[in-house]
N, C-alpha and C. Protein backbone atom coordinates (compact mmCIF):
# COMPACT_ATOMS: atom_id res chain seq x y z
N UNK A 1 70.13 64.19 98.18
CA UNK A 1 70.76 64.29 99.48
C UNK A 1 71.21 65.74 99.69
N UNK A 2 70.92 66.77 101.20
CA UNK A 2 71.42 67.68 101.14
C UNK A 2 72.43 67.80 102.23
N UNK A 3 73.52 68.13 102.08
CA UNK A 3 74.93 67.86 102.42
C UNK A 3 74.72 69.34 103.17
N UNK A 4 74.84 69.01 104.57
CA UNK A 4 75.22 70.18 105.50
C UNK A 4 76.84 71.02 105.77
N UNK A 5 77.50 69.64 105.87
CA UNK A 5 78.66 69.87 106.19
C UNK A 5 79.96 69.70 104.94
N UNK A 6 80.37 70.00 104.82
CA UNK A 6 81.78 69.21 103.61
C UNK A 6 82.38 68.21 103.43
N UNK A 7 81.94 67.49 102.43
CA UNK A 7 83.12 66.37 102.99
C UNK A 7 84.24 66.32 102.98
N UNK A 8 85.32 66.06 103.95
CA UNK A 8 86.49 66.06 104.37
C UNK A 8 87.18 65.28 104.00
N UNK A 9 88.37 65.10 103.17
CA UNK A 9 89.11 63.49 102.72
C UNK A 9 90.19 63.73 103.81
N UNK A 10 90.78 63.17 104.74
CA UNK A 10 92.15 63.21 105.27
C UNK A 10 93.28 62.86 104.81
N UNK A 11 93.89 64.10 103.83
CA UNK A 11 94.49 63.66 103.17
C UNK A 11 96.24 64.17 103.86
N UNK A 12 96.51 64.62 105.13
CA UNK A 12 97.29 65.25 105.59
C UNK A 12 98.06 66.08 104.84
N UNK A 13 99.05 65.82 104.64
CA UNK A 13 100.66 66.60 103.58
C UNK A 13 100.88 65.59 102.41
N UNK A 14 99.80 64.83 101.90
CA UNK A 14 100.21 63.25 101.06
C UNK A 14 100.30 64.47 99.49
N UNK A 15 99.81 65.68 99.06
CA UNK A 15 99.81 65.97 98.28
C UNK A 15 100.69 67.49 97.81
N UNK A 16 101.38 68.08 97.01
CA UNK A 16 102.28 69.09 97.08
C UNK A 16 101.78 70.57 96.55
N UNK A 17 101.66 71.36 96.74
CA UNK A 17 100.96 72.18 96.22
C UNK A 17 100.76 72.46 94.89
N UNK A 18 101.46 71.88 94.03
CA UNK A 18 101.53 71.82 92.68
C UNK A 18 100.60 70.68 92.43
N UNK A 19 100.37 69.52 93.21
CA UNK A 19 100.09 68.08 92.41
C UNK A 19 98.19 68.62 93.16
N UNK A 20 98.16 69.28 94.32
CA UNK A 20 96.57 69.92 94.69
C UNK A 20 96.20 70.84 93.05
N UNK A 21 97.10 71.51 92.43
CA UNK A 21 96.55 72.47 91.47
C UNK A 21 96.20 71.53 90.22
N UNK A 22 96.95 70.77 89.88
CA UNK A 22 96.78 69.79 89.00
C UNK A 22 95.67 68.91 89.00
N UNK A 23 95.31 68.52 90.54
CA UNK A 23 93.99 67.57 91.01
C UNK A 23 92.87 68.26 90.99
N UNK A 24 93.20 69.99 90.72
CA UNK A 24 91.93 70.61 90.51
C UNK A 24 91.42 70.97 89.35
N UNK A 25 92.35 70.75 88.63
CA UNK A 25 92.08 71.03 87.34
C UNK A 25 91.91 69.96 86.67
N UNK A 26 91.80 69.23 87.08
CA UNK A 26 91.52 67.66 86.25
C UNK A 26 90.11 67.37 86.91
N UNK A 27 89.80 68.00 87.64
CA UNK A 27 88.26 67.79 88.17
C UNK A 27 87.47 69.34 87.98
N UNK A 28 88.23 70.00 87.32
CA UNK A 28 87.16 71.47 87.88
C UNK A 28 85.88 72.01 87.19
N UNK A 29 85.80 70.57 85.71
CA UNK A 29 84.08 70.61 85.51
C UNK A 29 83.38 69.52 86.43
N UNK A 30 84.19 69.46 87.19
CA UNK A 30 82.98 67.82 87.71
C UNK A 30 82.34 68.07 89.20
N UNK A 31 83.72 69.14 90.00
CA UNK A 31 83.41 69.10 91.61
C UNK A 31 84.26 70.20 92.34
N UNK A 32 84.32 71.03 93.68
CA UNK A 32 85.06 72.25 93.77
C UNK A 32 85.25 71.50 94.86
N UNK A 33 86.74 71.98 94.95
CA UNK A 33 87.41 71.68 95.87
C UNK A 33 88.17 72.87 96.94
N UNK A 34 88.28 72.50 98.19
CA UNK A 34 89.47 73.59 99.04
C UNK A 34 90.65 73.11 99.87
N UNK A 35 91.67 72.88 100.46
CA UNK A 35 92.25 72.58 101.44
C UNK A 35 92.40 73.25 102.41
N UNK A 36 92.43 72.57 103.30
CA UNK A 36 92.39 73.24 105.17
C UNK A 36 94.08 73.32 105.38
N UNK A 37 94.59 73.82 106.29
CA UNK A 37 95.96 74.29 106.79
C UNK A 37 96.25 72.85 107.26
N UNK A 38 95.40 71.96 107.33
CA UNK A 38 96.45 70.96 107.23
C UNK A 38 96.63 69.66 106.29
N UNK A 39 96.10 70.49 105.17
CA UNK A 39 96.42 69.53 103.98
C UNK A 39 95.15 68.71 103.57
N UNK A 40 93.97 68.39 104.16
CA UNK A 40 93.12 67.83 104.01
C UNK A 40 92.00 68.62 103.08
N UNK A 41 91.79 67.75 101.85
CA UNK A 41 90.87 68.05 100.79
C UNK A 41 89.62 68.03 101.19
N UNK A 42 88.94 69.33 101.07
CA UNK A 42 87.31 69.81 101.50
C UNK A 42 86.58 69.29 99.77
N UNK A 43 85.99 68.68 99.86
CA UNK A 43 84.71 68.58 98.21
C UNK A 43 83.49 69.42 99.05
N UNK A 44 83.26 70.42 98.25
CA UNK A 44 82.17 71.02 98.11
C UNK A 44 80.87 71.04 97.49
N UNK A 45 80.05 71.29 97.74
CA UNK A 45 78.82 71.26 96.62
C UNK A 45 78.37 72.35 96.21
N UNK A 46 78.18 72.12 95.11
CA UNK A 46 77.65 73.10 93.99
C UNK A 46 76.68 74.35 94.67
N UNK A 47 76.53 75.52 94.42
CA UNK A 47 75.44 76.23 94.41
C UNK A 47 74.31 75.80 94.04
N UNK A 48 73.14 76.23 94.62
CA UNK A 48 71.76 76.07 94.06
C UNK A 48 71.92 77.52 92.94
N UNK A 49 71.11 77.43 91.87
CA UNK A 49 71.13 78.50 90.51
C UNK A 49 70.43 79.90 91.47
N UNK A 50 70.03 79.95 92.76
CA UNK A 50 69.35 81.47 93.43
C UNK A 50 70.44 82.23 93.51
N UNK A 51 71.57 80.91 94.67
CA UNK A 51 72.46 81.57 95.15
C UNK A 51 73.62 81.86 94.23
N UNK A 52 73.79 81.14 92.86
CA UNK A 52 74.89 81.59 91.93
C UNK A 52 74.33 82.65 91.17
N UNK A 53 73.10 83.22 90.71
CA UNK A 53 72.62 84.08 90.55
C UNK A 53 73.10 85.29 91.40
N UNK A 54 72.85 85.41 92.45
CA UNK A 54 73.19 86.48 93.88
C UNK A 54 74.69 86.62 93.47
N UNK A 55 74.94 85.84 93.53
CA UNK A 55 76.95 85.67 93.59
C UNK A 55 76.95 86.54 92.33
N UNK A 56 76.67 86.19 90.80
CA UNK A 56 76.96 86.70 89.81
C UNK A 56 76.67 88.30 89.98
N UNK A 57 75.55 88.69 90.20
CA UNK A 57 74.96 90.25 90.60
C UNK A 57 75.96 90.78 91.89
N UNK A 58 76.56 89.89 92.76
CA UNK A 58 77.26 90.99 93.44
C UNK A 58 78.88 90.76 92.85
N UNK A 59 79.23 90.40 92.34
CA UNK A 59 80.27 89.98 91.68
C UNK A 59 80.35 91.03 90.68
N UNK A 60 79.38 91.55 89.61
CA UNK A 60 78.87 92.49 88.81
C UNK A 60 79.54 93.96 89.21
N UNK A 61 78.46 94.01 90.42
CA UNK A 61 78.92 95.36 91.55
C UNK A 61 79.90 95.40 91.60
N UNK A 62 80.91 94.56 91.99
CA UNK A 62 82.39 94.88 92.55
C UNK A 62 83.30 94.95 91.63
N UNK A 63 82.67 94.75 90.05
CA UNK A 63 83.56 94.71 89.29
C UNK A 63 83.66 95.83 88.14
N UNK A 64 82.04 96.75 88.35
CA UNK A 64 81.94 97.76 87.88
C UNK A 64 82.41 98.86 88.45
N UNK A 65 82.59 98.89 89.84
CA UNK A 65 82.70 99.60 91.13
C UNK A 65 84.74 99.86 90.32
N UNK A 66 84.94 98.26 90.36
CA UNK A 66 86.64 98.63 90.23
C UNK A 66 86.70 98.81 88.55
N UNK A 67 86.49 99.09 87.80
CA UNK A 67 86.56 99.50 86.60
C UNK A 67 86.81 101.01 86.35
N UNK A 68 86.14 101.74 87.45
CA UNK A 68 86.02 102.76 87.47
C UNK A 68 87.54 103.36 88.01
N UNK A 69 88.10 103.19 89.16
CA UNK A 69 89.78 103.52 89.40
C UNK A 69 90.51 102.52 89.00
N UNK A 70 90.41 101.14 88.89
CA UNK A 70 91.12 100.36 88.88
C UNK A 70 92.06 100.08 90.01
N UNK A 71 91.45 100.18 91.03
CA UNK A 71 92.55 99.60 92.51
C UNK A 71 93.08 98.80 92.64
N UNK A 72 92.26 97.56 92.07
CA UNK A 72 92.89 95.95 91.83
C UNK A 72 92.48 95.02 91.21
N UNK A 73 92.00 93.60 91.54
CA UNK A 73 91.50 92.59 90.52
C UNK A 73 91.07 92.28 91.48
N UNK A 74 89.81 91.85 90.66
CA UNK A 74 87.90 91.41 91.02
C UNK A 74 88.05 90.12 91.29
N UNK A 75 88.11 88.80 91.51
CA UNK A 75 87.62 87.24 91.34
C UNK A 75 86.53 86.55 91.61
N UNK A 76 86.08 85.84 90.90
CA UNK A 76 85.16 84.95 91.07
C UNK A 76 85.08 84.02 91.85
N UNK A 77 83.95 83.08 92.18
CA UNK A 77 84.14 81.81 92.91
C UNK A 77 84.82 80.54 92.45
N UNK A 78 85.31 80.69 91.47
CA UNK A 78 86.24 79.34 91.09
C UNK A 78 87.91 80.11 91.53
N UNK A 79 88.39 80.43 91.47
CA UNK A 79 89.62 81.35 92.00
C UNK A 79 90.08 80.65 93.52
N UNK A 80 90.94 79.98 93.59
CA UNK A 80 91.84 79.38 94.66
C UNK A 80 92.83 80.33 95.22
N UNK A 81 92.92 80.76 96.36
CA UNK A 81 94.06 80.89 96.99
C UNK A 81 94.76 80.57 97.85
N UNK A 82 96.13 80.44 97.89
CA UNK A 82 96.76 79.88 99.35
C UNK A 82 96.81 80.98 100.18
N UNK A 83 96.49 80.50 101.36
CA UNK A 83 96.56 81.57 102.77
C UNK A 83 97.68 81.09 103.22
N UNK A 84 98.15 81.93 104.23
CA UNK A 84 99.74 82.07 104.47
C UNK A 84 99.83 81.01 105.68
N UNK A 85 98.86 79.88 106.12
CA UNK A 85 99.22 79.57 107.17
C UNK A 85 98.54 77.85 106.01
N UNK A 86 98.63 77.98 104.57
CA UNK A 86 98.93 77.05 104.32
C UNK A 86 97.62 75.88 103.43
N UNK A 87 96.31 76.70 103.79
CA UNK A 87 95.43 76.65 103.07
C UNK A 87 94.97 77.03 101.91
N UNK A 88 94.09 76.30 101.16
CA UNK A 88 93.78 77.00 99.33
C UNK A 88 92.09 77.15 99.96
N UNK A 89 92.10 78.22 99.43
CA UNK A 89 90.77 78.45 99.99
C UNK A 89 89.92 79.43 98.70
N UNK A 90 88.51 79.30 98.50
CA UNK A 90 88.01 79.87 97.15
C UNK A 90 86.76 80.62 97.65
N UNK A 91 87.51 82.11 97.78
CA UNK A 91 85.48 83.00 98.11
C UNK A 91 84.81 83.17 97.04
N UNK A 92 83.81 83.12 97.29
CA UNK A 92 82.61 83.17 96.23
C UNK A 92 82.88 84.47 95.54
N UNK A 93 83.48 85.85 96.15
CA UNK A 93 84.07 87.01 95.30
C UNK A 93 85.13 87.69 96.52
N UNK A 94 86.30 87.82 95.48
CA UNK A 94 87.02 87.95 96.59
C UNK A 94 87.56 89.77 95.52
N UNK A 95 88.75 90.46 96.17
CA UNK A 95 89.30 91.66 95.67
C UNK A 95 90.51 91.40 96.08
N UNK A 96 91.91 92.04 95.39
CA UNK A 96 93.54 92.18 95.88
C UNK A 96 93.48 93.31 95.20
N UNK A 97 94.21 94.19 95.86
CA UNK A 97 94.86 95.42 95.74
C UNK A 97 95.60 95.14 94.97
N UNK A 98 96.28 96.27 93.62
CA UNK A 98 97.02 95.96 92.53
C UNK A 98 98.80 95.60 92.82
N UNK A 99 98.57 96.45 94.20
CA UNK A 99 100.67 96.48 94.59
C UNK A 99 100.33 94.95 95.02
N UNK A 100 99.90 94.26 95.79
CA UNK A 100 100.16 92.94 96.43
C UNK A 100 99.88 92.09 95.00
N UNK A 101 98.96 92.14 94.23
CA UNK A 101 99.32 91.39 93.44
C UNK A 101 99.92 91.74 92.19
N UNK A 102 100.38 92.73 91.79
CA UNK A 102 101.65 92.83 90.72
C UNK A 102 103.03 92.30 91.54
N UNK A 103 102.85 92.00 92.20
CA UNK A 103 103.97 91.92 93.34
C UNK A 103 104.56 90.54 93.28
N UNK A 104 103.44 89.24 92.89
CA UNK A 104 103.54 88.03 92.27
C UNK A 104 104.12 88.01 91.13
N UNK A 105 104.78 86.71 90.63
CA UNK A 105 105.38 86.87 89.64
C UNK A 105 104.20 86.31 88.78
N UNK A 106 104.57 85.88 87.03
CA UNK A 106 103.55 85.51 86.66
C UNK A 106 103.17 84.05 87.35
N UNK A 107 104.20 83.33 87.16
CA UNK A 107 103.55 81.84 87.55
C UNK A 107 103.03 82.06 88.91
N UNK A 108 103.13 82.33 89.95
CA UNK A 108 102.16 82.65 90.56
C UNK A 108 100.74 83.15 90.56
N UNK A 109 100.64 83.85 89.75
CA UNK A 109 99.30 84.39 89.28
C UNK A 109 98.33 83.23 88.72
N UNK A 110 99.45 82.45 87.80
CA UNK A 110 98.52 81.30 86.98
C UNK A 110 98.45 80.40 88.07
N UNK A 111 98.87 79.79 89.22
CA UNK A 111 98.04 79.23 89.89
C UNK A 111 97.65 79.77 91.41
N UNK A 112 97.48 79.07 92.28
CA UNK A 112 96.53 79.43 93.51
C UNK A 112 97.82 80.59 94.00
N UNK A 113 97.06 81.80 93.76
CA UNK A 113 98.13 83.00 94.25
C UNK A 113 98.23 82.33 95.40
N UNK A 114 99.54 82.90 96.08
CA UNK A 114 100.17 82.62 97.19
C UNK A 114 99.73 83.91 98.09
N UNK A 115 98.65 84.50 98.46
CA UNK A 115 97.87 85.51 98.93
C UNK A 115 96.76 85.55 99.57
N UNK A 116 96.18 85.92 100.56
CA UNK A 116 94.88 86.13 101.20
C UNK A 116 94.37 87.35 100.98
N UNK A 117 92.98 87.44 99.76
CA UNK A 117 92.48 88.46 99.33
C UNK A 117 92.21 89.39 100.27
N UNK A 118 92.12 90.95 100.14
CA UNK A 118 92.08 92.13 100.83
C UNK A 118 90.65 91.92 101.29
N UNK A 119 89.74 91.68 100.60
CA UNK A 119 88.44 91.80 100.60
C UNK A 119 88.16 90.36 100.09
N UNK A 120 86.62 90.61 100.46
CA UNK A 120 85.77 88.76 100.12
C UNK A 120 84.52 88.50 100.45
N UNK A 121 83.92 87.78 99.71
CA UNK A 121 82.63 87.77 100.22
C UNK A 121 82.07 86.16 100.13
N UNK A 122 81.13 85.75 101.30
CA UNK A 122 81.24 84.18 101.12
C UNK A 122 79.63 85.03 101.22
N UNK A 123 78.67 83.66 100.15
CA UNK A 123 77.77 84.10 99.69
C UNK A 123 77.01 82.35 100.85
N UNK A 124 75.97 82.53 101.58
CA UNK A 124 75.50 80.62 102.06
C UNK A 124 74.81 80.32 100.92
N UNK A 125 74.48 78.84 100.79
CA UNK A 125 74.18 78.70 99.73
C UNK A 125 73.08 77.84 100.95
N UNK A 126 72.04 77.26 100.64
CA UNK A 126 71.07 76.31 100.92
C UNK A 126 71.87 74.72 101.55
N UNK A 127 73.24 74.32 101.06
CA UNK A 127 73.70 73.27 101.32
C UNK A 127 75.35 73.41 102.27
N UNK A 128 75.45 75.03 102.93
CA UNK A 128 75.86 75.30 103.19
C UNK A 128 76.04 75.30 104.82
N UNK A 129 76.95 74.93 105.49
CA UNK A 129 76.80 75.02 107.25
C UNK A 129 77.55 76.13 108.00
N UNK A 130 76.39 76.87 108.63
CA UNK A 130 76.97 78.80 108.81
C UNK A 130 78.03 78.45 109.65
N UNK A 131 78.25 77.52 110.89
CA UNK A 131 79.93 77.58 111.37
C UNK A 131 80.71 76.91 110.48
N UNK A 132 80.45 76.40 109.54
CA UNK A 132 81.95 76.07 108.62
C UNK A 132 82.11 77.29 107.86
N UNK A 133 81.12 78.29 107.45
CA UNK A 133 81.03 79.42 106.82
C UNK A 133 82.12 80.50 107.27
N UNK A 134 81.09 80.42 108.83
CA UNK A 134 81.60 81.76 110.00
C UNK A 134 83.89 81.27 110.40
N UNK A 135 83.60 80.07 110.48
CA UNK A 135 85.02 79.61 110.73
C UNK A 135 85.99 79.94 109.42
N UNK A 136 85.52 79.77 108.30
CA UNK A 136 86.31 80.26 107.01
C UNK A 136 86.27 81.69 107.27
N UNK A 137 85.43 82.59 107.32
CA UNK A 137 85.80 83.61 107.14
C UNK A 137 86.91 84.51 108.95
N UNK A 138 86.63 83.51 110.07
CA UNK A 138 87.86 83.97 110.88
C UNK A 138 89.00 83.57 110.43
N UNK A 139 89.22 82.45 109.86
CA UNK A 139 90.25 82.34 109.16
C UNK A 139 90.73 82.93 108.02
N UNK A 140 90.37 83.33 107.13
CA UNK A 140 90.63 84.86 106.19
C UNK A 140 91.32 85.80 107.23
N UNK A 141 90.66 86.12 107.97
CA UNK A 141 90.80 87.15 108.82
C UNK A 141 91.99 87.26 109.40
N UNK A 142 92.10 86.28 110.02
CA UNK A 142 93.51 85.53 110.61
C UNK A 142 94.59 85.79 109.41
N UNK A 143 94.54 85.61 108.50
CA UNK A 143 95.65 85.42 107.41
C UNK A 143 95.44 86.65 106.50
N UNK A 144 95.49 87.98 106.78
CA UNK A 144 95.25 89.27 106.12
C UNK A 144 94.09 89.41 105.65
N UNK A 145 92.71 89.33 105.42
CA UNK A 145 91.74 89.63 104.87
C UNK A 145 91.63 90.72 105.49
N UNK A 146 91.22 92.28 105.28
CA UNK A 146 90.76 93.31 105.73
C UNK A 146 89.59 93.45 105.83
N UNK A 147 88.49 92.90 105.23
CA UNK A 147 87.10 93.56 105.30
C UNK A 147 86.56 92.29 104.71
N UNK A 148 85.78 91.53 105.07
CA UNK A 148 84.64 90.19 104.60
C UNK A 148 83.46 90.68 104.79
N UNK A 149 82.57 90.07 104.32
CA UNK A 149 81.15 89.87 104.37
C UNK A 149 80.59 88.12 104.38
N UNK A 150 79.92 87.88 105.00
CA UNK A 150 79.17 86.75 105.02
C UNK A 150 77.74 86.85 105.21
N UNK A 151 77.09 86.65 103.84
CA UNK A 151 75.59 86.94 103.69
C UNK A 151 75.06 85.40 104.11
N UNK A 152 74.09 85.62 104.77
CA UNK A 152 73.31 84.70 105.22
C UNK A 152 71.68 84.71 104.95
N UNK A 153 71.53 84.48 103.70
CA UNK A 153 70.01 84.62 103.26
C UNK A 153 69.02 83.89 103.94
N UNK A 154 69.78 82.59 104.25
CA UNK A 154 68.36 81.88 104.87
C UNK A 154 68.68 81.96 106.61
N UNK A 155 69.06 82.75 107.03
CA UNK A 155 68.76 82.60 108.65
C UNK A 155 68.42 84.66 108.78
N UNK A 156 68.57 85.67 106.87
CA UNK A 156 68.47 86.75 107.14
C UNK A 156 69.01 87.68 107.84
N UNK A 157 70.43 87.10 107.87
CA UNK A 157 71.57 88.20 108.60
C UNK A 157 73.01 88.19 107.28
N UNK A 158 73.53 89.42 108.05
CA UNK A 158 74.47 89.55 106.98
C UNK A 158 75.93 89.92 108.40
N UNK A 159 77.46 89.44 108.23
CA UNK A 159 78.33 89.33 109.01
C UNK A 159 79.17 90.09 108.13
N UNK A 160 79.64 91.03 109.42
CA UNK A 160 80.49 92.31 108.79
C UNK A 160 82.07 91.69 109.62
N UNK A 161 83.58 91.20 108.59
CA UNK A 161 84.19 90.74 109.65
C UNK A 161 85.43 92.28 109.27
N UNK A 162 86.13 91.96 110.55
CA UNK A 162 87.25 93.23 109.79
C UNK A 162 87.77 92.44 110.19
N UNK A 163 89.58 93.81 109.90
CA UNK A 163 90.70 92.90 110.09
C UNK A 163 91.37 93.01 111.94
N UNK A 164 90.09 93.69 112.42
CA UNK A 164 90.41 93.92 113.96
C UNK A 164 89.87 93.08 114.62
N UNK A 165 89.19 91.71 113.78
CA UNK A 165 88.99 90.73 114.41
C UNK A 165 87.37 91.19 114.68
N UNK A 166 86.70 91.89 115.11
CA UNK A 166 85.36 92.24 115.43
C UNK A 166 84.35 91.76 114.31
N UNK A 167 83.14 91.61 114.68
CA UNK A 167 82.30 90.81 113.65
C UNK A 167 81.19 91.86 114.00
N UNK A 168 80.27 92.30 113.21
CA UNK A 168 79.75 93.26 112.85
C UNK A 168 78.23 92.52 112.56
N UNK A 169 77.33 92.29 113.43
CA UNK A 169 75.79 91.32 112.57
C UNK A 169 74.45 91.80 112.48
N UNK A 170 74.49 92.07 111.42
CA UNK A 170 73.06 92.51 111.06
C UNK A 170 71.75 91.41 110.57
N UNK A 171 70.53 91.55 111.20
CA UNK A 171 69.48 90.67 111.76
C UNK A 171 68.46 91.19 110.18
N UNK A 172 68.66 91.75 109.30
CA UNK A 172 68.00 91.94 108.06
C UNK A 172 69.20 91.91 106.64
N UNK A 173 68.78 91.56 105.64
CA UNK A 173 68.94 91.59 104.26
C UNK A 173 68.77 93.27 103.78
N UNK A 174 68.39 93.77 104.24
CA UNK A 174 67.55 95.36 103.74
C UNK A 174 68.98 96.22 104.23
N UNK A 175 69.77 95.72 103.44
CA UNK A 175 71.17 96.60 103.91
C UNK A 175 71.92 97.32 103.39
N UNK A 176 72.24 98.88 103.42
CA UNK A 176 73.63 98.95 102.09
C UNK A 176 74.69 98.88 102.59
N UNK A 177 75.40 97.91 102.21
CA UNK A 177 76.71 97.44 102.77
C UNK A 177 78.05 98.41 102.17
N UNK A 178 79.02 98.84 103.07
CA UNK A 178 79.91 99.55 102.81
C UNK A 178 81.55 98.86 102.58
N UNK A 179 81.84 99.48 101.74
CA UNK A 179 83.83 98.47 101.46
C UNK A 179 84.22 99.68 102.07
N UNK A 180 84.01 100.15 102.91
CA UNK A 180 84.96 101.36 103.92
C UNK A 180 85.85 101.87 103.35
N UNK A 181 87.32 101.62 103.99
CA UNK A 181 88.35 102.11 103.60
C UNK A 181 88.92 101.14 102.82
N UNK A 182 88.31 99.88 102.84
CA UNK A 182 89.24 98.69 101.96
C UNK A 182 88.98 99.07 100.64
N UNK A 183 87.98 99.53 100.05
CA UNK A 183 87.39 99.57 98.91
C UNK A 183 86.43 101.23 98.68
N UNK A 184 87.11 102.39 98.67
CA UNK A 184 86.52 103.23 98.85
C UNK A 184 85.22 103.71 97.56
N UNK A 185 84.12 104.19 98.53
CA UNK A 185 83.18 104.44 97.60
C UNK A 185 82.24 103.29 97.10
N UNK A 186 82.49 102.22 97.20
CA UNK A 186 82.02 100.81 97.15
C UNK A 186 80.73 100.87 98.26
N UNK A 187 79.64 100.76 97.55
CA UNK A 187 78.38 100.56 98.38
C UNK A 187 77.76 99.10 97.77
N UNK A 188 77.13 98.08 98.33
CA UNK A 188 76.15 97.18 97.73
C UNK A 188 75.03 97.17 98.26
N UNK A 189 73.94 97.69 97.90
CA UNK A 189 72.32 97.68 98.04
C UNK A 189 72.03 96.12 97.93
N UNK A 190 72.01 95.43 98.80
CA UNK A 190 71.70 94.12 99.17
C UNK A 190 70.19 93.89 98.87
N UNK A 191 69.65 94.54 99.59
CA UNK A 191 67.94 93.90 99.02
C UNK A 191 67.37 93.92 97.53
N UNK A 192 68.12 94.93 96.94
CA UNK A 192 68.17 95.20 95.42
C UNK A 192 68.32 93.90 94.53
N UNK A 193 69.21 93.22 95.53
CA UNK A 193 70.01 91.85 94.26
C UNK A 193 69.15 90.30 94.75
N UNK A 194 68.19 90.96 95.77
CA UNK A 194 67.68 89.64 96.12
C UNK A 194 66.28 88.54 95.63
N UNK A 195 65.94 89.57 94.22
CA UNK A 195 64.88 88.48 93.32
C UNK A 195 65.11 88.05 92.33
């Protein structure tokens, strides 16, 4: 079966943000989960191995890129965060600047920072639906994200979002994508990572 959309549990406010971190971790070899701002549990599906491949190689980039000054911390796609309007939400590679997150205490850190990453990148996957995609990443946006990307391999566009709200769309893969001022010096040669 290929699952377009997410399935949605309606689960309103029935769960506390502590007892969501706990429910994810008691499932987080089996199934990925997110919550929406109003409490309702998203189940996701897995990557196909192309697109976790892609993810891993640009994940790579951004993490060699920050090795080099050390600006902040890199994350992966299992990495939860709460957005400030109340959602846990998980980009496929996200970035925080080191002051916002030394800024957490530890227990915060150990679970779903209480933060909306500076940077992020939502990778589509084959079982993926581009307005539930395109709607996650206005919502980042909405809740501090400075600079997103949303690669779209199978329709061959790539979505540049800022934090001025403007969306940026390019109609080819054959791109070198820039982290501007969010991420200086940060280039990704996109067609490079795509066999």
């Amino acid at each position: 079966m290929d699952l377009q959309m997410p399935v949605t549990l309606k689960m309103g406010d029935l769960m506390s943000e502590e007892e969501f971190f706990q429910f994810c971790r008691m499932n987080d070899d089996t199934l990925e989960f997110e919550r929406d701002s109003h409490g309702n549990i998203i189940l996701l599906s897995l990557a196909g191995a192309f697109t976790g491949n892609l993810n891993s190689k640009v994940l790579a980039e951004l993490g060699i890129w920050n090795k080099k000054d050390q600006l902040g911390k890199v994350f992966g796609s299992s990495t939860g965060f709460t957005l400030p309007n109340g959602a846990v939400r998980s980009p496929d590679v996200s970035w925080i600047r080191n002051e916002r997150w030394n800024a957490l205490s530890k227990e915060q850190q150990e679970g779903f920072a209480p933060l909306c990453p500076d940077f992020l990148i939502e990778i589509r996957s084959k079982s993926d639906d581009l307005k539930y995609l395109q709607d996650k990443m206005k919502e980042y946006i909405a809740n501090g994200t400075s600079l997103g990307w949303l690669i779209d391999r199978f329709d061959n566009k790539v979505y540049i979002y800022r934090s001025d709200k403007s969306v940026e769309v390019h109609d080819s893969l054959h791109i070198v994508l820039s982290g501007e001022t969010v991420l200086p010096g940060f280039t990704l040669d996109l067609a490079s990572h795509l066999n």
